[in-house]
N, C-alpha and C. Protein backbone atom coordinates (compact mmCIF):
# COMPACT_ATOMS: atom_id res chain seq x y z
N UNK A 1 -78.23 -98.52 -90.67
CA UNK A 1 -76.88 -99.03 -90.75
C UNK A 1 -75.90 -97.91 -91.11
N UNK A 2 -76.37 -97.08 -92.15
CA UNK A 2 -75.32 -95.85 -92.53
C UNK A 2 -75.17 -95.06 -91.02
N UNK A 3 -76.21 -94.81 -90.52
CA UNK A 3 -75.93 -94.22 -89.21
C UNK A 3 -75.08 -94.77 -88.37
N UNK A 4 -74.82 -95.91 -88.08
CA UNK A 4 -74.18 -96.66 -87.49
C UNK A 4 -72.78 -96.52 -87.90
N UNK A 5 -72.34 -96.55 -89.29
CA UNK A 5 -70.91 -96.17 -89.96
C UNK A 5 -70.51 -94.90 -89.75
N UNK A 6 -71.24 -94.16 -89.83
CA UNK A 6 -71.20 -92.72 -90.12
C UNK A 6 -70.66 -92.12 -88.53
N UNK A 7 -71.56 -92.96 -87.13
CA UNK A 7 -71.18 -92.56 -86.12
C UNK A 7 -69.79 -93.38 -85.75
N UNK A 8 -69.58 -94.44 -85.94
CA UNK A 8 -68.12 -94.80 -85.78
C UNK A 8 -67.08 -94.35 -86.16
N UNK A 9 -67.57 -93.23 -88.03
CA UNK A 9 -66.70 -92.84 -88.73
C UNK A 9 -65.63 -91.78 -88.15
N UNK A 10 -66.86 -91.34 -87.27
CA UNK A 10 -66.50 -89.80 -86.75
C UNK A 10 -65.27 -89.63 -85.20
N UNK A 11 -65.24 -90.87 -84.86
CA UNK A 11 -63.97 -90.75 -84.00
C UNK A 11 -62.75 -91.26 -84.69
N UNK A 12 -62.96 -91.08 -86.07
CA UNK A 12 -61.61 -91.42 -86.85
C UNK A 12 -61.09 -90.29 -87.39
N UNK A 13 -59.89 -89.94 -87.87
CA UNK A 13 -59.17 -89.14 -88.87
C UNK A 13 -59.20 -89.38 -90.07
N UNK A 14 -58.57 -88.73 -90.88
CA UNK A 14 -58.56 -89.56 -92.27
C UNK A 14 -57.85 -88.31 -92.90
N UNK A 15 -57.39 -88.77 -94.18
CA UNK A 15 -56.49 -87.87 -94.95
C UNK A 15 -57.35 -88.90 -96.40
N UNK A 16 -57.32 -88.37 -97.78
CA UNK A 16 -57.22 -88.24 -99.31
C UNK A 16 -56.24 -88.90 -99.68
N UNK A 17 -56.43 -90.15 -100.12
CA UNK A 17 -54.89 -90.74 -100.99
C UNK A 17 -55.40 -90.16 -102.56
N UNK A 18 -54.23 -90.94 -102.68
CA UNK A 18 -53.88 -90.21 -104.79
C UNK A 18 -54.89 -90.96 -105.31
N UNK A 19 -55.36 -92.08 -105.34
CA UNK A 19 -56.56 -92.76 -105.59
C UNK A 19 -57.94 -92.25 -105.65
N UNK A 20 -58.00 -91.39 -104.69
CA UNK A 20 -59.44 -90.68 -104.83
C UNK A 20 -60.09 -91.09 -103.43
N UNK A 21 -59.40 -92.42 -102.76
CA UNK A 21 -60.06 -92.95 -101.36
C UNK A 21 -59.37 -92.05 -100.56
N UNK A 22 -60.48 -92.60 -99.70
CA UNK A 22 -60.31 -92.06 -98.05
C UNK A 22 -59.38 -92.86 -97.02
N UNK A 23 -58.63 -92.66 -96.71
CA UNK A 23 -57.58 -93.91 -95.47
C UNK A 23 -58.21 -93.07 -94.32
N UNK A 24 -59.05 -94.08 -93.48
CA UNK A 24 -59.50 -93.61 -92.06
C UNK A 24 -58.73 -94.32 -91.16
N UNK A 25 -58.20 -92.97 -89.70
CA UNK A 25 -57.23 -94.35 -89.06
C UNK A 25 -58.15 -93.77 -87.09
N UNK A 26 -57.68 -95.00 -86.34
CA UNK A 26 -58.06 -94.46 -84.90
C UNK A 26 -56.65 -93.84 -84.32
N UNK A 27 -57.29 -92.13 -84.28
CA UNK A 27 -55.97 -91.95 -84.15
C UNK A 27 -55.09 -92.29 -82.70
N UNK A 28 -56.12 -92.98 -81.62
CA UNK A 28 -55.04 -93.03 -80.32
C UNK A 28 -54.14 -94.44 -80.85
N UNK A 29 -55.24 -95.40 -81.63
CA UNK A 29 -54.33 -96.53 -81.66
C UNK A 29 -53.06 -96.20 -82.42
N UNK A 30 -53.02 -95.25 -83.55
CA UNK A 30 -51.98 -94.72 -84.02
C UNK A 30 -50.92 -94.36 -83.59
N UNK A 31 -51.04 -93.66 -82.33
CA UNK A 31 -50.40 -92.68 -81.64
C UNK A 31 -49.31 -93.53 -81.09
N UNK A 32 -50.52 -94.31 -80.04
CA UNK A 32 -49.34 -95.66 -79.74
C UNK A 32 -48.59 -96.35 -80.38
N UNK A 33 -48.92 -96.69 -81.40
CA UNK A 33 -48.04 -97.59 -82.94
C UNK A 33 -46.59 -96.74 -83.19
N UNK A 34 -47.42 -95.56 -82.92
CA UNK A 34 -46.14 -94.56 -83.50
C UNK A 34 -45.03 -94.45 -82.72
N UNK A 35 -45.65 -94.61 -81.43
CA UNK A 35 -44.65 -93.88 -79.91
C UNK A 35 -44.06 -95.64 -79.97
N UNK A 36 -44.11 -96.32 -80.20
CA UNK A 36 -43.95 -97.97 -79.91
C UNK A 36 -42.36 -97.72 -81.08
N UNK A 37 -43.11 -97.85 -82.26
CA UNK A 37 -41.86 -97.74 -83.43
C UNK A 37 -41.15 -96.65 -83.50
N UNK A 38 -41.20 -95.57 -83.32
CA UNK A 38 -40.75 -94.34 -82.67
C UNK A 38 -39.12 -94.51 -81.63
N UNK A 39 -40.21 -95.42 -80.53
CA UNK A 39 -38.81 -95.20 -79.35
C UNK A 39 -37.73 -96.92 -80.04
N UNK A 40 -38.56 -97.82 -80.67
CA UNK A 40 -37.54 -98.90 -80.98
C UNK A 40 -36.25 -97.98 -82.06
N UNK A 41 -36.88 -97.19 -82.79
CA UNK A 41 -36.10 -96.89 -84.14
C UNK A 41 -34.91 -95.98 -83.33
N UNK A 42 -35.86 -95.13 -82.49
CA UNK A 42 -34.44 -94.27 -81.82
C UNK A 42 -33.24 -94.85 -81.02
N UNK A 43 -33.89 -96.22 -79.93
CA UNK A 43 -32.78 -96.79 -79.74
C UNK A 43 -32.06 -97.98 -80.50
N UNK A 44 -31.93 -97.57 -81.66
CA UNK A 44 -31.08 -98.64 -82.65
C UNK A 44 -31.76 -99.96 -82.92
N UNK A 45 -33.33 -100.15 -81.96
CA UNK A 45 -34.13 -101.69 -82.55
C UNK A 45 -34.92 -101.63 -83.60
N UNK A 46 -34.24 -100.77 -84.92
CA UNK A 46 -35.61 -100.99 -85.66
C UNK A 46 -35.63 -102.39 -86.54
N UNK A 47 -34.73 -102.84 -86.27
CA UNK A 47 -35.24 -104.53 -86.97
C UNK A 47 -36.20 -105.12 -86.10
N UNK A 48 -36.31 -104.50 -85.02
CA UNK A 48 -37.53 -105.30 -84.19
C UNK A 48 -39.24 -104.97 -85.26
N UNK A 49 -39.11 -104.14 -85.99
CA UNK A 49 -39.92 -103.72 -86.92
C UNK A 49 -39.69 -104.35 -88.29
N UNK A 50 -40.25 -105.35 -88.57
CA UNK A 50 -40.20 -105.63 -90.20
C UNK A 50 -40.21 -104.79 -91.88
N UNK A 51 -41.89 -103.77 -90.99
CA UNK A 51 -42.12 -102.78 -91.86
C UNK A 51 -42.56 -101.40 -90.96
N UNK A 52 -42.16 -100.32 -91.50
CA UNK A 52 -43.02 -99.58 -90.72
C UNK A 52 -44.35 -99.42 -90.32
N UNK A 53 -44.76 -98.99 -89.27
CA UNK A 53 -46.84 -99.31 -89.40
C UNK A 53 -47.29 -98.43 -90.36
N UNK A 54 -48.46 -98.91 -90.49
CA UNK A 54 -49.37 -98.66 -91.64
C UNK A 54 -49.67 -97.22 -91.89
N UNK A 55 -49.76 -96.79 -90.93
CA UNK A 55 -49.53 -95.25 -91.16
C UNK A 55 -48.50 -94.45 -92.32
N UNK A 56 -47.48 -94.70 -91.78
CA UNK A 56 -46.17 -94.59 -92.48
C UNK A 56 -46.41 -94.86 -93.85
N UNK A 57 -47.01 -96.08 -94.35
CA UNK A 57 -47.29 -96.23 -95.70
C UNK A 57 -48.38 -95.97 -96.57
N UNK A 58 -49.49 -95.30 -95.93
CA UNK A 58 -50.37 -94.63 -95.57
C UNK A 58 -50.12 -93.05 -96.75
N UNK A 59 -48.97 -92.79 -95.78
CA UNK A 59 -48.97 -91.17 -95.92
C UNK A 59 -48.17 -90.81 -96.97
N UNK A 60 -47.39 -92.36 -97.55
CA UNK A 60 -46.54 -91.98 -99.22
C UNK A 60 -47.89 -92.25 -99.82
N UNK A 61 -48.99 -92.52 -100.18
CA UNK A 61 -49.94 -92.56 -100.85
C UNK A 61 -50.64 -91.28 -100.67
N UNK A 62 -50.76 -90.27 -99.92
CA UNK A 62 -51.41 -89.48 -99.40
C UNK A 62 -51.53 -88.52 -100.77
N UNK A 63 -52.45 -87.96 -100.89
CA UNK A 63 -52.85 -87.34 -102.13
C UNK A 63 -52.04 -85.55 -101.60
N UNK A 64 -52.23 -85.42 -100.46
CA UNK A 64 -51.30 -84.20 -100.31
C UNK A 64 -50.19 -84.67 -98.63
N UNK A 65 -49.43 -84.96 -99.24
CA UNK A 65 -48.29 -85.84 -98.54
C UNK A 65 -47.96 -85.12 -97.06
N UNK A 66 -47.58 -83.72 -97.72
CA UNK A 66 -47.29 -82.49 -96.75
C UNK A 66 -48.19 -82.44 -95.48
N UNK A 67 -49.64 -82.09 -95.80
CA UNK A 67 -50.48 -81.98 -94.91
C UNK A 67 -50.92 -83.11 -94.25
N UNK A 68 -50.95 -84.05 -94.73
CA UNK A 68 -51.18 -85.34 -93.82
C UNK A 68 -50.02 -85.64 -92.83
N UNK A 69 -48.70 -85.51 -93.06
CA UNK A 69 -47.25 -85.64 -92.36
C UNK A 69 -47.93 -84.38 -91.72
N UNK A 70 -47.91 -83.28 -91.71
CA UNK A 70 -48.09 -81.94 -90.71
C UNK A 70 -49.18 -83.16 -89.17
N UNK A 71 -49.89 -83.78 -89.57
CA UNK A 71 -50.64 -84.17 -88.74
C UNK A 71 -49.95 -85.09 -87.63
N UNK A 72 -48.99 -85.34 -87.77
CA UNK A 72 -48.28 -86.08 -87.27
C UNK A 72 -47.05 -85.55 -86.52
N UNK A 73 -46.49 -84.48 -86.84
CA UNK A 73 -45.48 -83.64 -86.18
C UNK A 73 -46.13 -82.74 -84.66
N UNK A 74 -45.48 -83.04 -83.82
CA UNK A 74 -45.65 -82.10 -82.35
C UNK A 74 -44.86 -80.64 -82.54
N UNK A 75 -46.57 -80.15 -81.59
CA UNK A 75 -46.45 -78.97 -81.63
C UNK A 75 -44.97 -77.93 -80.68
N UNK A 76 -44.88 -78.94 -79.84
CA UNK A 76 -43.38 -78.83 -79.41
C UNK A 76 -42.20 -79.84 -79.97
N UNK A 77 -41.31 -79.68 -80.69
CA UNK A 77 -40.62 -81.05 -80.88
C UNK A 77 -39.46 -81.11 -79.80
N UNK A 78 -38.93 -80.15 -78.73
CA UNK A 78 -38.45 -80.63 -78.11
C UNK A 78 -39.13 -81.22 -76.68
N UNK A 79 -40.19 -81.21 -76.25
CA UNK A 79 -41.11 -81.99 -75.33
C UNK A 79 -41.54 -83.04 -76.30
N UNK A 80 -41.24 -83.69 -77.03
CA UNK A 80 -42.14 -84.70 -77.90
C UNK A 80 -41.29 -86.19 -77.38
N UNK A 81 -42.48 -86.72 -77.10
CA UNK A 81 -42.16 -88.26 -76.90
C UNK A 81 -41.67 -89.26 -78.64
N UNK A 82 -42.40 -88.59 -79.25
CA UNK A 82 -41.71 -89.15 -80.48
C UNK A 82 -41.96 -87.98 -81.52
N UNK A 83 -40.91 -87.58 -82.22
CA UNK A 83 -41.14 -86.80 -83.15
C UNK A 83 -40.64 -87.51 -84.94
N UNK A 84 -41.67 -87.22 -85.93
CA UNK A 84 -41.43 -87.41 -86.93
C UNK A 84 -40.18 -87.36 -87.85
N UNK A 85 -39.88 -86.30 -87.53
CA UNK A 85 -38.96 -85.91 -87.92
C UNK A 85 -37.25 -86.35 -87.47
N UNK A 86 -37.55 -87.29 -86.52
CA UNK A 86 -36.42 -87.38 -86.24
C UNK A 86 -36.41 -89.38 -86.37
N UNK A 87 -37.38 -89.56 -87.25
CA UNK A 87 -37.20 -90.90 -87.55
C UNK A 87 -37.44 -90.85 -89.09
N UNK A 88 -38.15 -90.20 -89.48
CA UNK A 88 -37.73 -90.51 -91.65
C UNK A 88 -37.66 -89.02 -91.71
N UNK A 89 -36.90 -89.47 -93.29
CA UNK A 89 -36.81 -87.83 -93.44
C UNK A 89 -37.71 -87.40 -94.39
N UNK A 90 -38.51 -86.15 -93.67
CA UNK A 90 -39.65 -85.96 -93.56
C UNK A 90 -39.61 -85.56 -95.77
N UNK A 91 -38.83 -84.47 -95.84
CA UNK A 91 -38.82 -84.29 -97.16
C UNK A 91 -38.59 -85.01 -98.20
N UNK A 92 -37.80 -86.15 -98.17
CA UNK A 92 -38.20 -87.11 -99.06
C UNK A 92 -39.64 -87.83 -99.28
N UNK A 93 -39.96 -88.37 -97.91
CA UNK A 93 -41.22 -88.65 -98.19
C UNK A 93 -42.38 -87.52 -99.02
N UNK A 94 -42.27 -86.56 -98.85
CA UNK A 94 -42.99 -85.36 -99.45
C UNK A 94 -42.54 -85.50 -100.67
N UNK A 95 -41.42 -85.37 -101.09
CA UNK A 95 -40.78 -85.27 -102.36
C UNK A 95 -41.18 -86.20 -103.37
N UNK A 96 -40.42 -87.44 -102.73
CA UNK A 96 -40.16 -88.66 -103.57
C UNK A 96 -40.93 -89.63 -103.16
N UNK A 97 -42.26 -89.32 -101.97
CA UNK A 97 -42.80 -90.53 -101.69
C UNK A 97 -42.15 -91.98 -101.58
N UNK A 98 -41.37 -92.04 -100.41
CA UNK A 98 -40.35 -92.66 -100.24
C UNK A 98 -40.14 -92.84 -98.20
N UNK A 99 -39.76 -93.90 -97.57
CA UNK A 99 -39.35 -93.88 -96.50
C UNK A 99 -37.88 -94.20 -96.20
N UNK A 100 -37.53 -92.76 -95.62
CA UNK A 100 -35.65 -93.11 -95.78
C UNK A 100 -35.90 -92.75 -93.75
N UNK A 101 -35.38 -93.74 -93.12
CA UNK A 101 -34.88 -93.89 -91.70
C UNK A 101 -33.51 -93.50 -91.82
N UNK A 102 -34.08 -92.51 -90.67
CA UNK A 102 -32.44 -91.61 -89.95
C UNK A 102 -32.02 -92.56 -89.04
N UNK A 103 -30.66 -93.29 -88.94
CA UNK A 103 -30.38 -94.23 -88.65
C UNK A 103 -29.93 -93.45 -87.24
N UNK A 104 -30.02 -94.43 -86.22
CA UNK A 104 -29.66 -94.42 -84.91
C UNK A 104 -28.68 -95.82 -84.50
N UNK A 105 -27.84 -95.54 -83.16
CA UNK A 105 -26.74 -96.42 -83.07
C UNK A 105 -27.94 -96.90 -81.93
N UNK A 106 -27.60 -98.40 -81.71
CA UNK A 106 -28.27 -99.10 -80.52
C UNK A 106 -26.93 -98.31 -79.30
N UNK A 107 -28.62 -98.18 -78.31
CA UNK A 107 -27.72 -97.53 -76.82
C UNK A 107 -27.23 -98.50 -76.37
N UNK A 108 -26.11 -98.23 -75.92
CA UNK A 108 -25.23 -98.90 -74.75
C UNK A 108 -25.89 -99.71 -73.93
N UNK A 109 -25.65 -100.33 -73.52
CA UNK A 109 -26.14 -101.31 -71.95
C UNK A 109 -25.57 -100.86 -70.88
N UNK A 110 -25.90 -99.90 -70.01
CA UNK A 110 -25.18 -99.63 -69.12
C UNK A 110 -25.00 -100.78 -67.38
N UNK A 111 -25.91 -101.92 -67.78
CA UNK A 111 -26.48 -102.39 -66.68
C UNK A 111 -25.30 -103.13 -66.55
N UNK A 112 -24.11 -103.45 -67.28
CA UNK A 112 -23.03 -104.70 -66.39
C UNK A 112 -22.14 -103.85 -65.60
């Protein structure tokens, strides 16, 4: 059975919370979660979001805040389909363990 955990374990990520646990996540399902809440927040729907995903709350627990957020930032941010940084601000969360959203205006409707 440990074998069995151990091999599932291993297509996961994981980062150290302040607790001493392990938060293991899948990171494609992540990815998508992210790129999903990502493009609502940029075009002005983030009430379509209640809370941010779990990730997000995840990484204010993170025992080293910095390096777990590094995992999450693109290596290009201007080719990036969603970049971190341009939806919380990244240093508070580091700081103050805290999620502050860079507010965006809802786009226009150009369709009438």
């Amino acid at each position: 059975m440990k074998r069995l955990e151990r091999g599932a374990s291993e297509d996961l990520a994981s980062f150290q919370l302040l607790d001493g646990s392990t938060y293991r996540y899948d990171r494609l399902e992540t990815y998508r979660e992210l790129f999903l809440h990502g493009y609502a927040l940029q075009l002005g729907m983030g009430d379509n979001w209640p809370e941010p995903p779990e990730i997000f709350r995840k990484l204010l627990q993170a025992k080293d805040a910095a390096a777990a957020l590094e995992r999450f930032m693109p290596e290009n941010s201007q080719g990036a389909f969603v970049n971190f940084a341009q939806l919380y601000d990244a240093d508070i969360l580091v700081r103050e363990r805290r999620l502050v959203p860079l507010t965006h205006e809802p786009v226009e409707d150009l369709s009438g």
